[in-house]
Protein backbone atom coordinates (compact mmCIF):
# COMPACT_ATOMS: atom_id res chain seq x y z
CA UNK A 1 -46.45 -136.48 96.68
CA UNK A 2 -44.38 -133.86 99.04
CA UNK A 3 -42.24 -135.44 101.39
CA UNK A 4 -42.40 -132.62 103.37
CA UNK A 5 -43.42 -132.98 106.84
CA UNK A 6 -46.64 -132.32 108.60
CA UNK A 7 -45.81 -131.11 111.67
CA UNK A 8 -42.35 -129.12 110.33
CA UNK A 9 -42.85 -125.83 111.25
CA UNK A 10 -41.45 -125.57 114.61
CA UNK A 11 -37.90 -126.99 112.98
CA UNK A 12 -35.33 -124.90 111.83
CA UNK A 13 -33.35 -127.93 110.92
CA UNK A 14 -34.28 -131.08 108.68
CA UNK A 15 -34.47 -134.55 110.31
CA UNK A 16 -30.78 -136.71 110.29
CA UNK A 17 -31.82 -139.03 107.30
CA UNK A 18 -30.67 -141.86 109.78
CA UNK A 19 -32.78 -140.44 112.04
CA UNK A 20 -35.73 -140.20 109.66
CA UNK A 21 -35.04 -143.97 108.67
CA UNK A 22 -34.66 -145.20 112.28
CA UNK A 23 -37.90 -143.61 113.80
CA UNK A 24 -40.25 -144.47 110.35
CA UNK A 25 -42.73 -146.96 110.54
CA UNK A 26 -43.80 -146.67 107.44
CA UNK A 27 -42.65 -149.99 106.53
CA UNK A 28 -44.84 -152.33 108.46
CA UNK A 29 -47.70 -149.82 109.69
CA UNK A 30 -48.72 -149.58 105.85
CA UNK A 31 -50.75 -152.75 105.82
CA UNK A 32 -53.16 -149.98 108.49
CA UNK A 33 -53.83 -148.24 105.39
CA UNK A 34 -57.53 -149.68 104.73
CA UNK A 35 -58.14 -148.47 108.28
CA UNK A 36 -56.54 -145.51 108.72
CA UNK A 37 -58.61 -144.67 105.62
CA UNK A 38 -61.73 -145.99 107.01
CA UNK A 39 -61.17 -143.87 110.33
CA UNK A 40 -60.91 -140.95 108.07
CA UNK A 41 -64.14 -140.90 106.33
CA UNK A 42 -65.55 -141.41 109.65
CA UNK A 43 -63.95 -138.32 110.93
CA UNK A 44 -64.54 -136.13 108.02
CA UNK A 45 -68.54 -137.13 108.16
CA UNK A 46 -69.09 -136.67 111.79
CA UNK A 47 -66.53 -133.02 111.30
CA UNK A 48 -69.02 -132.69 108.30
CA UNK A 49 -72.23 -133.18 110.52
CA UNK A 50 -71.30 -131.21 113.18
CA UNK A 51 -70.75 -127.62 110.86
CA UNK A 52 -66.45 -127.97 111.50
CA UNK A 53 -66.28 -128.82 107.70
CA UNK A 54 -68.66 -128.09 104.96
CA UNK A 55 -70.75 -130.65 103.07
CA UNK A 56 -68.38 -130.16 100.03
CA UNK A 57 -64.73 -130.42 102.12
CA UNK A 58 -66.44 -133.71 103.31
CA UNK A 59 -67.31 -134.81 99.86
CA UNK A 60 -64.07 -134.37 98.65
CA UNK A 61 -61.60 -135.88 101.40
CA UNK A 62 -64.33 -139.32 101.32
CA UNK A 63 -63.39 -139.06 97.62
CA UNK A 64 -60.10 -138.47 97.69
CA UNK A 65 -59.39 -140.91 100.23
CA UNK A 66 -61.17 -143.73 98.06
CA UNK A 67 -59.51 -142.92 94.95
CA UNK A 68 -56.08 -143.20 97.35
CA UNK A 69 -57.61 -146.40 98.66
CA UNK A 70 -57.67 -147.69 95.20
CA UNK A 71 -54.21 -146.52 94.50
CA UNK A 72 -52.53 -148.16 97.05
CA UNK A 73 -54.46 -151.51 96.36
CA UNK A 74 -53.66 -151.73 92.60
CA UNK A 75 -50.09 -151.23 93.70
CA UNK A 76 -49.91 -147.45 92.18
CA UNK A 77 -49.02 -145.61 95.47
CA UNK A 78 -45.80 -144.50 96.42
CA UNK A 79 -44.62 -144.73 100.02
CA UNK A 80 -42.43 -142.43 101.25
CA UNK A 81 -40.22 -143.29 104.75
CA UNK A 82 -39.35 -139.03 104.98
CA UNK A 83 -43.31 -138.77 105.97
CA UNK A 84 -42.97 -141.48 108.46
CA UNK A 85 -46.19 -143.62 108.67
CA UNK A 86 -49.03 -144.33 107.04
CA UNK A 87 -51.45 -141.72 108.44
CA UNK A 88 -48.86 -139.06 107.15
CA UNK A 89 -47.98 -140.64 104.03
CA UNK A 90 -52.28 -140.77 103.17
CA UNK A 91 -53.00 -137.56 104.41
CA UNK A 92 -50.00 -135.69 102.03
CA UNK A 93 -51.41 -137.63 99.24
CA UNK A 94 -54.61 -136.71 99.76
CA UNK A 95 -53.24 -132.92 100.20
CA UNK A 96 -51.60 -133.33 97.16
CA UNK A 97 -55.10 -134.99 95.49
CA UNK A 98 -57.87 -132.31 96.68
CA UNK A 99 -55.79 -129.21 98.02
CA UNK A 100 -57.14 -127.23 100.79
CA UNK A 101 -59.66 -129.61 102.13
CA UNK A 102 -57.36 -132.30 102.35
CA UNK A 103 -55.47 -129.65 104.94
CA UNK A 104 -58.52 -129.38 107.34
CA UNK A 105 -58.94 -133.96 107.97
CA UNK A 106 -56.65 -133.43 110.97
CA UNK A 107 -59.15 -130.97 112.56
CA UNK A 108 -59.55 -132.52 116.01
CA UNK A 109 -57.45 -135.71 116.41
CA UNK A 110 -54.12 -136.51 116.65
CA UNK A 111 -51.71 -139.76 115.27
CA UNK A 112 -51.91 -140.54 118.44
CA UNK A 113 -55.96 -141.36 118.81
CA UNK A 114 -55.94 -142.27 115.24
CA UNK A 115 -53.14 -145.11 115.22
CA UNK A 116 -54.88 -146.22 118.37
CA UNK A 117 -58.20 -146.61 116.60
CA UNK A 118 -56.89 -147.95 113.60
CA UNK A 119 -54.74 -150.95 115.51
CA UNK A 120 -58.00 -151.98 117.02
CA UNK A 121 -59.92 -151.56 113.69
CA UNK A 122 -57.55 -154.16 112.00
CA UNK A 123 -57.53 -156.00 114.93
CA UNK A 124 -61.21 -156.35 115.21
CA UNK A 125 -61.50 -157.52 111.69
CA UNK A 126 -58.28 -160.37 112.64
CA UNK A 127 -60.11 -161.26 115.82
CA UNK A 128 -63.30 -162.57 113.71
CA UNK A 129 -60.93 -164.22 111.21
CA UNK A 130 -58.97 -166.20 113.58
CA UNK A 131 -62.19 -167.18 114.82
CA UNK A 132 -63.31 -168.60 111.65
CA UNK A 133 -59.58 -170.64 111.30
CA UNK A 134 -60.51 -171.72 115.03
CA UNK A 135 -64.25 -172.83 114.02
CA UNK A 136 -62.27 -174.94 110.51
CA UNK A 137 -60.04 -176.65 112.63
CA UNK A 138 -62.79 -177.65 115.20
CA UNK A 139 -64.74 -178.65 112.32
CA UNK A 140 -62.28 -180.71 111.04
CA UNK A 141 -61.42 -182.57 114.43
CA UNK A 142 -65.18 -183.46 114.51
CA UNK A 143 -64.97 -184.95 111.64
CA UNK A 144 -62.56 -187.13 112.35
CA UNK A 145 -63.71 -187.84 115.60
CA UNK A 146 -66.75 -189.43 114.35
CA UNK A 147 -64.88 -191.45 111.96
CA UNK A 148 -62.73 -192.87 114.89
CA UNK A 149 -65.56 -192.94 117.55
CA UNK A 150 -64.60 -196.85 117.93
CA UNK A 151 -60.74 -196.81 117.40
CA UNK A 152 -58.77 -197.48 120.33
CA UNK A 153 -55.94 -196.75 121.60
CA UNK A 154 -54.04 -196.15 125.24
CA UNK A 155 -54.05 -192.91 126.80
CA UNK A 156 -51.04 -191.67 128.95
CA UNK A 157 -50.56 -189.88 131.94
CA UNK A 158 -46.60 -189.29 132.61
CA UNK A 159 -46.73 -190.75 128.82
CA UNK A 160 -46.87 -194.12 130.32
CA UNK A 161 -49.69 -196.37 129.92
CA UNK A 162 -52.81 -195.24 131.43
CA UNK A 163 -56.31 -196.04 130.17
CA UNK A 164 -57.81 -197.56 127.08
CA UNK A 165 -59.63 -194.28 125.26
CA UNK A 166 -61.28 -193.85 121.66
CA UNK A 167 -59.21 -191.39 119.24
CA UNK A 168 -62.64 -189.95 119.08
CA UNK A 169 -62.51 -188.96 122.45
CA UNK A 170 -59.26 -188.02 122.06
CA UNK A 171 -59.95 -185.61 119.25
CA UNK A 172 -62.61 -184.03 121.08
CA UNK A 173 -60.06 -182.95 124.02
CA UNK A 174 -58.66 -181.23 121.55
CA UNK A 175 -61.69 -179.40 120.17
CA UNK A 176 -62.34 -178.51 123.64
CA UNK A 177 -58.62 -176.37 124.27
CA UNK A 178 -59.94 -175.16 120.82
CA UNK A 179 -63.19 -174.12 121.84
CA UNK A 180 -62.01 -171.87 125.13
CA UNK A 181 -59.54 -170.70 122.81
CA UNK A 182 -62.12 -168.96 120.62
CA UNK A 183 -63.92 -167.71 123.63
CA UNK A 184 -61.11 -166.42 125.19
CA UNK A 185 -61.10 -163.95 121.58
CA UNK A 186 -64.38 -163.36 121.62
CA UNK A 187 -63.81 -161.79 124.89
CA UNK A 188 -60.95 -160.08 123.95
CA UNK A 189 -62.98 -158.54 121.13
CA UNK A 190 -65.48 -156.85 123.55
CA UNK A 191 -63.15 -155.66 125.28
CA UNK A 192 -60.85 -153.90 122.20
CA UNK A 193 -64.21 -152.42 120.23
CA UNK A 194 -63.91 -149.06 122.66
CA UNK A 195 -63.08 -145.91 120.18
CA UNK A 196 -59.87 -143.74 120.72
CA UNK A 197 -60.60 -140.96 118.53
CA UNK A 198 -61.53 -137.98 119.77
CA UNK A 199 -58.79 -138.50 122.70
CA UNK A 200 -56.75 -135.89 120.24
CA UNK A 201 -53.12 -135.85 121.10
CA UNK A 202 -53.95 -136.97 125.04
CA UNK A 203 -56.62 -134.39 126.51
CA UNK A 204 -59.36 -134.55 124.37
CA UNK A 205 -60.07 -131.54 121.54
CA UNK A 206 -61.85 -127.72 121.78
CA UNK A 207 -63.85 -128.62 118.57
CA UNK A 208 -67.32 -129.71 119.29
CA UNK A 209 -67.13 -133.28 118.06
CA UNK A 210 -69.71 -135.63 118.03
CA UNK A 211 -67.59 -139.10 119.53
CA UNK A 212 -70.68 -141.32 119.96
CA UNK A 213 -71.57 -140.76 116.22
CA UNK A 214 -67.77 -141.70 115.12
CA UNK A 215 -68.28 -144.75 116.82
CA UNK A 216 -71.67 -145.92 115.60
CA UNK A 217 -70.17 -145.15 112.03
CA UNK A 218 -66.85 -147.28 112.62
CA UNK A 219 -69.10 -149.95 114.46
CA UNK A 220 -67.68 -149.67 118.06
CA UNK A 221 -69.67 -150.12 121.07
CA UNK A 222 -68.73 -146.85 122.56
CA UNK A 223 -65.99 -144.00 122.34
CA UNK A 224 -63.16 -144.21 125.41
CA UNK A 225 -64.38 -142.43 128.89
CA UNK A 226 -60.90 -141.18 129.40
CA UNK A 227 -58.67 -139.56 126.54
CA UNK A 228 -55.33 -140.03 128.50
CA UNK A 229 -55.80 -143.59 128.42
CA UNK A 230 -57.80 -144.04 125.22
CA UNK A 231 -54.42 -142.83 123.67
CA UNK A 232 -51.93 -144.99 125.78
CA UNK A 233 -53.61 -148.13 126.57
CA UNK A 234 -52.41 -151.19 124.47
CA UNK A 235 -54.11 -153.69 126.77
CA UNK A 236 -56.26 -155.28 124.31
CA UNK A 237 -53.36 -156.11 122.30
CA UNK A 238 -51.28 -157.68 125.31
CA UNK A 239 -54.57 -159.25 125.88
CA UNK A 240 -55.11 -160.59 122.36
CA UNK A 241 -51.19 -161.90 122.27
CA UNK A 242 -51.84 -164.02 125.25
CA UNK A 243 -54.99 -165.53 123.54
CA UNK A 244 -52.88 -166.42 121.05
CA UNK A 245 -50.27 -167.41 122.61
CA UNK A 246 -52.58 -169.73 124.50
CA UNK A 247 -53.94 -170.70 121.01
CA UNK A 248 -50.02 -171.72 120.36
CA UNK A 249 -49.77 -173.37 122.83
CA UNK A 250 -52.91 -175.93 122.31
CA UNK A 251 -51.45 -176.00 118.58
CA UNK A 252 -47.91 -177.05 119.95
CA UNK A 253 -49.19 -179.33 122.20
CA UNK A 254 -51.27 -181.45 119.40
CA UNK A 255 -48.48 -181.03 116.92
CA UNK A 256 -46.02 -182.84 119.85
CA UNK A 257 -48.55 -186.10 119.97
CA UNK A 258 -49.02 -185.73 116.10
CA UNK A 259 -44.98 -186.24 116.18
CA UNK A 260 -44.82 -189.05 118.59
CA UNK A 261 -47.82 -191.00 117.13
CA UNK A 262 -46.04 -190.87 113.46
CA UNK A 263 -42.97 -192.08 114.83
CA UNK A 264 -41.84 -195.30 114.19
CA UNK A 265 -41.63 -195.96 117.82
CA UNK A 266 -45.56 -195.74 117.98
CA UNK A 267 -47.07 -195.71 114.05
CA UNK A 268 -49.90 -195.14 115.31
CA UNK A 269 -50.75 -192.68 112.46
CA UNK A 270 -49.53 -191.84 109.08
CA UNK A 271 -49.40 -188.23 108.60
CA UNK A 272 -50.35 -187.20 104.62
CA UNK A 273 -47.19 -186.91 102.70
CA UNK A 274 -48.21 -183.30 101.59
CA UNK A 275 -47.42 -182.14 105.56
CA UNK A 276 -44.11 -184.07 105.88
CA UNK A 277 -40.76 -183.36 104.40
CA UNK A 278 -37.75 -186.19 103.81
CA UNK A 279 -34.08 -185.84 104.26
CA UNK A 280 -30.99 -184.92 102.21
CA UNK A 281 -29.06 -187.74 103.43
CA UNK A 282 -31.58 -190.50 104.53
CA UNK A 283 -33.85 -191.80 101.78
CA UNK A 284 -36.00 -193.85 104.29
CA UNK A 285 -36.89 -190.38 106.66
CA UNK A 286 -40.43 -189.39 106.19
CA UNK A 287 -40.25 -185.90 108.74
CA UNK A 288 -42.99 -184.17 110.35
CA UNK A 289 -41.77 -180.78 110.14
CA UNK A 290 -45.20 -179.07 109.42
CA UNK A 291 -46.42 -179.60 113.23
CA UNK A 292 -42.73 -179.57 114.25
CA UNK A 293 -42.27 -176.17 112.54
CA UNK A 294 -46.02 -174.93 114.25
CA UNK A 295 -44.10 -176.51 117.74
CA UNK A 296 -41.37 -173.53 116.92
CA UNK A 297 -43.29 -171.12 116.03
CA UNK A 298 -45.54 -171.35 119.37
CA UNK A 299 -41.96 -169.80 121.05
CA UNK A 300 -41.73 -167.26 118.59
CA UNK A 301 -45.88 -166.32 119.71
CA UNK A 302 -44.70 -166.57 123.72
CA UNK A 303 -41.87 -163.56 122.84
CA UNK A 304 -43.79 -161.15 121.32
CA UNK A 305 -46.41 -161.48 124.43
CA UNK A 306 -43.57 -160.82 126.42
CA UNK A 307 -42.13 -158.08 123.90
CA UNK A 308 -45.31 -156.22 124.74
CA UNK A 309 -45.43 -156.73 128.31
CA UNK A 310 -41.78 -155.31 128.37
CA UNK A 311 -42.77 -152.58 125.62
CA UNK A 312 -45.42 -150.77 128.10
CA UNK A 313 -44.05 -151.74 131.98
CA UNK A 314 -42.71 -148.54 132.00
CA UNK A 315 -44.68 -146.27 130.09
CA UNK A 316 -45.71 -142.98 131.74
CA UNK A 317 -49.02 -141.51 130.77
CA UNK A 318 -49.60 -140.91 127.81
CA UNK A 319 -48.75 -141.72 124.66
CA UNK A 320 -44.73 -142.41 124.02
CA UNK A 321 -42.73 -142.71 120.65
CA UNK A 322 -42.03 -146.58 122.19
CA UNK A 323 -45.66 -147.53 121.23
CA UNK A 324 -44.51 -147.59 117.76
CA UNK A 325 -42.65 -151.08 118.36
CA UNK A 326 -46.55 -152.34 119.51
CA UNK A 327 -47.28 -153.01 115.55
CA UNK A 328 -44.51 -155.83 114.32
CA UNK A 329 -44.69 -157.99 117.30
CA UNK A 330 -48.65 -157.96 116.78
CA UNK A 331 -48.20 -158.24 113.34
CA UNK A 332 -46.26 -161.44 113.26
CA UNK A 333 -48.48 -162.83 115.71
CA UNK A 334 -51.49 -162.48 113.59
CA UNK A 335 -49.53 -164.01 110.63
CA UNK A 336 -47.83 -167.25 112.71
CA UNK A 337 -51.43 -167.79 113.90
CA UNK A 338 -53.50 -167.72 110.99
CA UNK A 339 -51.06 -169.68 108.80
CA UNK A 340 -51.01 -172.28 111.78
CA UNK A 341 -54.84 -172.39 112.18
CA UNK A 342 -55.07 -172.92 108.19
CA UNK A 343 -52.33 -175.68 108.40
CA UNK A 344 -53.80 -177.62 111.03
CA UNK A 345 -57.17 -177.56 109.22
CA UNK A 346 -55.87 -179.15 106.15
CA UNK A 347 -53.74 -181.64 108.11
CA UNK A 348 -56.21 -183.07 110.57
CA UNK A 349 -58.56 -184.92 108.05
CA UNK A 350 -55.21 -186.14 106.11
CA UNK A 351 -54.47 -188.24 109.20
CA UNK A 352 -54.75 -192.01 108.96
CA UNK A 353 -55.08 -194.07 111.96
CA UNK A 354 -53.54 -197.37 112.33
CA UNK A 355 -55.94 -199.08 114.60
CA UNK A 356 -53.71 -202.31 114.69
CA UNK A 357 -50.86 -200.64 116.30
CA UNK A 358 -53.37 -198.46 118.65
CA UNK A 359 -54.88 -201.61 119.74
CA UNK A 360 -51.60 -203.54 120.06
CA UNK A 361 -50.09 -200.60 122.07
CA UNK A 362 -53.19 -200.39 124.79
CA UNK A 363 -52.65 -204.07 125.52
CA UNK A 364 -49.47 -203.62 126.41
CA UNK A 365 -49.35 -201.19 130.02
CA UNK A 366 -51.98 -203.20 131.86
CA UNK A 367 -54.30 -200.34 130.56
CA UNK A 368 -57.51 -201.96 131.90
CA UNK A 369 -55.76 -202.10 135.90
CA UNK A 370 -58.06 -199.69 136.61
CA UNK A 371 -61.53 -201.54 135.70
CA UNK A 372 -60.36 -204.63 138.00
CA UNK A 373 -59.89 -202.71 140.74
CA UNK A 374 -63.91 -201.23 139.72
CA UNK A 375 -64.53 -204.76 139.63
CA UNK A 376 -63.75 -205.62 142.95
CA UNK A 377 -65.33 -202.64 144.24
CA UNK A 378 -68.27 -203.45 142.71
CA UNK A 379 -67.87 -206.94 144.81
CA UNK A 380 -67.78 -205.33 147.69
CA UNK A 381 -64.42 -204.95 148.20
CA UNK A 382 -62.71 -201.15 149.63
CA UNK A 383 -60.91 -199.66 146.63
CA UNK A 384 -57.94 -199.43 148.50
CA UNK A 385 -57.67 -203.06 149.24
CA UNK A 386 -58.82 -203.71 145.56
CA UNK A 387 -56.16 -201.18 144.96
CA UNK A 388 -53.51 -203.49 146.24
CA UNK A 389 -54.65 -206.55 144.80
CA UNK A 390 -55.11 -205.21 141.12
CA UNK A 391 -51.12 -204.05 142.29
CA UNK A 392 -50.14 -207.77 142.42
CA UNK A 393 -51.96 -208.95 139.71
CA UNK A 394 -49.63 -206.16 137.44
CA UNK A 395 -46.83 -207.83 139.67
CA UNK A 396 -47.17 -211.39 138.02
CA UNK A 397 -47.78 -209.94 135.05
CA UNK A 398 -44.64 -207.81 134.61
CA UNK A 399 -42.87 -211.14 135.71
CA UNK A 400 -45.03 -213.24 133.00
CA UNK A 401 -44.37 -210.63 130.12
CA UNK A 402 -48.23 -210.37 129.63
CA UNK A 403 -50.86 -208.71 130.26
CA UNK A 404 -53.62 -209.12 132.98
CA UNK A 405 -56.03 -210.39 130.35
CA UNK A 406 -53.67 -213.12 129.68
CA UNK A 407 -53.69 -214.79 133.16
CA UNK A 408 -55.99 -217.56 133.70
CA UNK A 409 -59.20 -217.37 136.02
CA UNK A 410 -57.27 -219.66 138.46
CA UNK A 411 -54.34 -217.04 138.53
CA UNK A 412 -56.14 -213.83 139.27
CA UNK A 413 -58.64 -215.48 141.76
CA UNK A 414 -55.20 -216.55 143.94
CA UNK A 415 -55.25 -212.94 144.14
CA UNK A 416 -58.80 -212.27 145.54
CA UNK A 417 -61.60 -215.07 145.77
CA UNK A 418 -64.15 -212.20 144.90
CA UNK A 419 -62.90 -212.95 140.80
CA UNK A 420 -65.31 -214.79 138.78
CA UNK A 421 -65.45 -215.83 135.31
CA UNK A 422 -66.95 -212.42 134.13
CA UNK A 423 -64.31 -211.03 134.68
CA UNK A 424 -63.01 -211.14 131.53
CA UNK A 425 -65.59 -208.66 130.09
CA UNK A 426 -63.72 -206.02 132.09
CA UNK A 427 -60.41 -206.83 131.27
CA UNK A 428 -61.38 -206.46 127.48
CA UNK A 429 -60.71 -202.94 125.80
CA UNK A 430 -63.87 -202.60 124.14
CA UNK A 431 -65.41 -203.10 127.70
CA UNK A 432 -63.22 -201.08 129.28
CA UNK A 433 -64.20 -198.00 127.13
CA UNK A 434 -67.97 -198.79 126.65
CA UNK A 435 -68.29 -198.75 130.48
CA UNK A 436 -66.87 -194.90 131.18
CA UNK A 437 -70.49 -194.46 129.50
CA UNK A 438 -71.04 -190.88 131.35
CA UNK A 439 -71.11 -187.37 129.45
CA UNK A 440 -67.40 -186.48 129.49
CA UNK A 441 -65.99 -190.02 129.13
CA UNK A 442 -64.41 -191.97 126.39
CA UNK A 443 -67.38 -194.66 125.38
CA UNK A 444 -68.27 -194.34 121.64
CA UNK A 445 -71.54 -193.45 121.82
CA UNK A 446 -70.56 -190.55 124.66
CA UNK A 447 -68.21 -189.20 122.05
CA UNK A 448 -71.50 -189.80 118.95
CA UNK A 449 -73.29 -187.41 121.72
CA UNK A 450 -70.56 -184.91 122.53
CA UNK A 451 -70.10 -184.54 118.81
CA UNK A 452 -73.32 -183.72 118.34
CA UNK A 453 -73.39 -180.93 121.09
CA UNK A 454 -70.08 -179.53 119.59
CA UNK A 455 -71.65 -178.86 116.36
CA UNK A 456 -74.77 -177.48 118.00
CA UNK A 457 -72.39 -174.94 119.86
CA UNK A 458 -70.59 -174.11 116.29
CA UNK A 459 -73.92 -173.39 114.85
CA UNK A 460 -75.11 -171.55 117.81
CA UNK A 461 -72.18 -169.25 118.26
């Protein structure tokens, strides 16, 4: 394959070989090669369609550019960093491969429409896989939210004592951050599946191309309206890294309470010993650096959001040789994500609960304040005066070292003579859950029905 350059022939002097090295993206933009492929035959059949190249010339570039196709992916093909990229590197080979014809592809476009459609070609294609690691993981925390529908333990606001909640109900909070999360790229898809090509170099091309057609082939909605833009804009993938960084975010925020729970401060889980890691020095250190490692990597997401943001603030119209650093930050986003997603699928259904300690830890807290005060209410009493009365009842208790359902009936009524003897139903966890029995809330069989809407949503989506 030549290594001489496509565009050469207004030079009278080669390219610094530092130079060439420093400004070749040839590197990472090679894993665009399925697409930039893909956008090719497109190109060729609508140039074929519309008389610009004959039915033969078409014929032969589709065939050349599968047989280069299935080059590269049997590991035969030999990149070259003097022709820059991967559109330059394909289309010399494919020169090289069919002669002449291979000359004419270029006919009406640019790199700069075609790297634009090829970004959101790959990107279209990661989109619906992330989806599918979203729609796993989901899956997964159903599952074990049914198996823990009853299981108890405290929730926390502040991460102090709050509520008595099932771990069901807890794993369905999660499936719900999960569930706007693959929304949020299902959006984001719409919005990317616009074609560049055909936008040329920035104005559009004289040749009388047929844009609509090169869409329906590559599957977008519809070509750009505006070829400055169409060339320039790299909103969809700002857009897609903030999906994803919201994504890491959600991940990072479960992996900090899987952390705490398997600590030995809490136990209430046991994390499988195939996501944990031990320690040089301390034989008796079972780690959680799997979800401590997704934690990181949720930082490492947030950067390259704000590496793009920075990359186009000050980008005049149109296109600009800076757009080339749009690929690696995207890249590695796509790659920290998807490994995440496929971690925290596997992990989730290796958790065991410890209801003992779950249970022992939501009687401590005065958990069920909250349903004496509804008690009292329910007696006719204003909350805020219940309110103050639950507030001395916690009083004695923090003085007593136990809980509320460890005074005596004599004890709490000194408080209010509106306590009777059922009471004690309310102070108990199981009736303290069973009671927020509302869509939304925490009882068992409100999580048994929530479940069953979540799946119907999967299946329906």
């Amino acid at each position: 394959m030549s290594d001489k350059k496509l565009w050469s022939g207004r030079f009278n002097e080669p390219t610094d070989a530092f130079v060439e090295a420093f400004t070749a993206s040839v590197e990472f933009d090679q894993r665009l090669y399925r697409y930039d492929i893909q956008g090719s035959i497109a190109h060729a059949t609508m140039l074929a369609r519309q008389g610009i190249l004959s039915d033969a010339e078409r014929d032969a570039i589709v065939s050349g550019l599968e047989r280069i196709r299935e080059r590269i992916e049997a590991g035969g093909f030999d990149w070259s960093v003097a022709l820059e990229d991967v559109h330059m590197n394909v289309e010399s080979a494919l020169t090289d491969l069919i002669g002449d014809a291979g000359k004419k592809l270029h006919t009406g476009r640019s790199r700069n429409d075609q790297v634009a459609t090829d970004i959101r070609l790959w990107l279209r294609d990661e989109i619906d896989l992330l989806r599918d690691g979203l729609r796993q993981v989901q899956q997964a925390l159903l599952e074990t939210a049914e198996r823990e529908a009853d299981t108890i333990l405290p929730g926390f606001t502040h991460l102090q004592t709050a509520q008595p909640i099932t771990f069901g109900h807890h794993m369905m909070a999660w499936f719900e951050m999960l569930e706007r999360d693959r929304e949020r790229l299902a959006d984001c898809r719409r919005r990317l599946n616009v074609m560049p090509l055909g936008a040329a170099a920035l104005a559009g091309t004289t040749y009388p191309i047929d844009r609509h057609y090169t869409a329906e082939l590559l599957g977008f909605d519809r070509p750009a309206e505006n070829s400055l833009d169409a060339v320039s804009d790299r909103d969809f993938a700002i857009e897609f890294s903030a999906a994803a960084a919201l994504v890491m975010m959600h991940l990072s925020r479960m992996s900090e309470e899987l952390i705490i729970w398997s600590s030995a401060q809490f136990g209430f889980i046991e994390l499988s010993d195939s996501f944990c890691t031990g320690s040089s020095i301390m034989p008796q250190k079972k780690n959680p650096d799997v979800p401590e490692l997704i934690r990181g990597k949720s930082g490492r997401v947030f950067g390259h959001l704000f590496s793009l943001l920075t990359l186009m603030k000050g980008q005049p119209l149109a296109y600009n040789k800076d757009n080339q650093e749009d690929k690696e930050p995207l890249f590695d986003t796509v790659d920290n994500l998807k490994g995440s997603l496929k971690i925290f699928a596997a992990m989730i259904p290796a958790i065991r609960c410890r209801p003992q300690a779950m249970r022992e830890a939501a009687m401590k807290g005065f958990a069920t304040a909250t349903d004496l005060a509804d008690y009292l209410v329910r007696k006719g009493i204003p909350f805020r005066d219940a309110h103050e009365i639950v507030g001395r009842a916690v009083a004695l208790g923090v003085e007593r070292g136990c809980d509320l359902s460890d005074l005596s009936l004599e004890e709490l009524r000194a408080f209010s003579p509106a306590i009777d003897e059922d009471v004690f139903r309310v102070l108990t966890l199981e009736g303290s859950v069973a009671a927020r029995d509302h869509i939304g809330g925490t009882a068992p069989k409100q999580v048994r029905a929530a479940i069953e809407r979540a799946r119907r949503r999967l299946a329906d989506d």
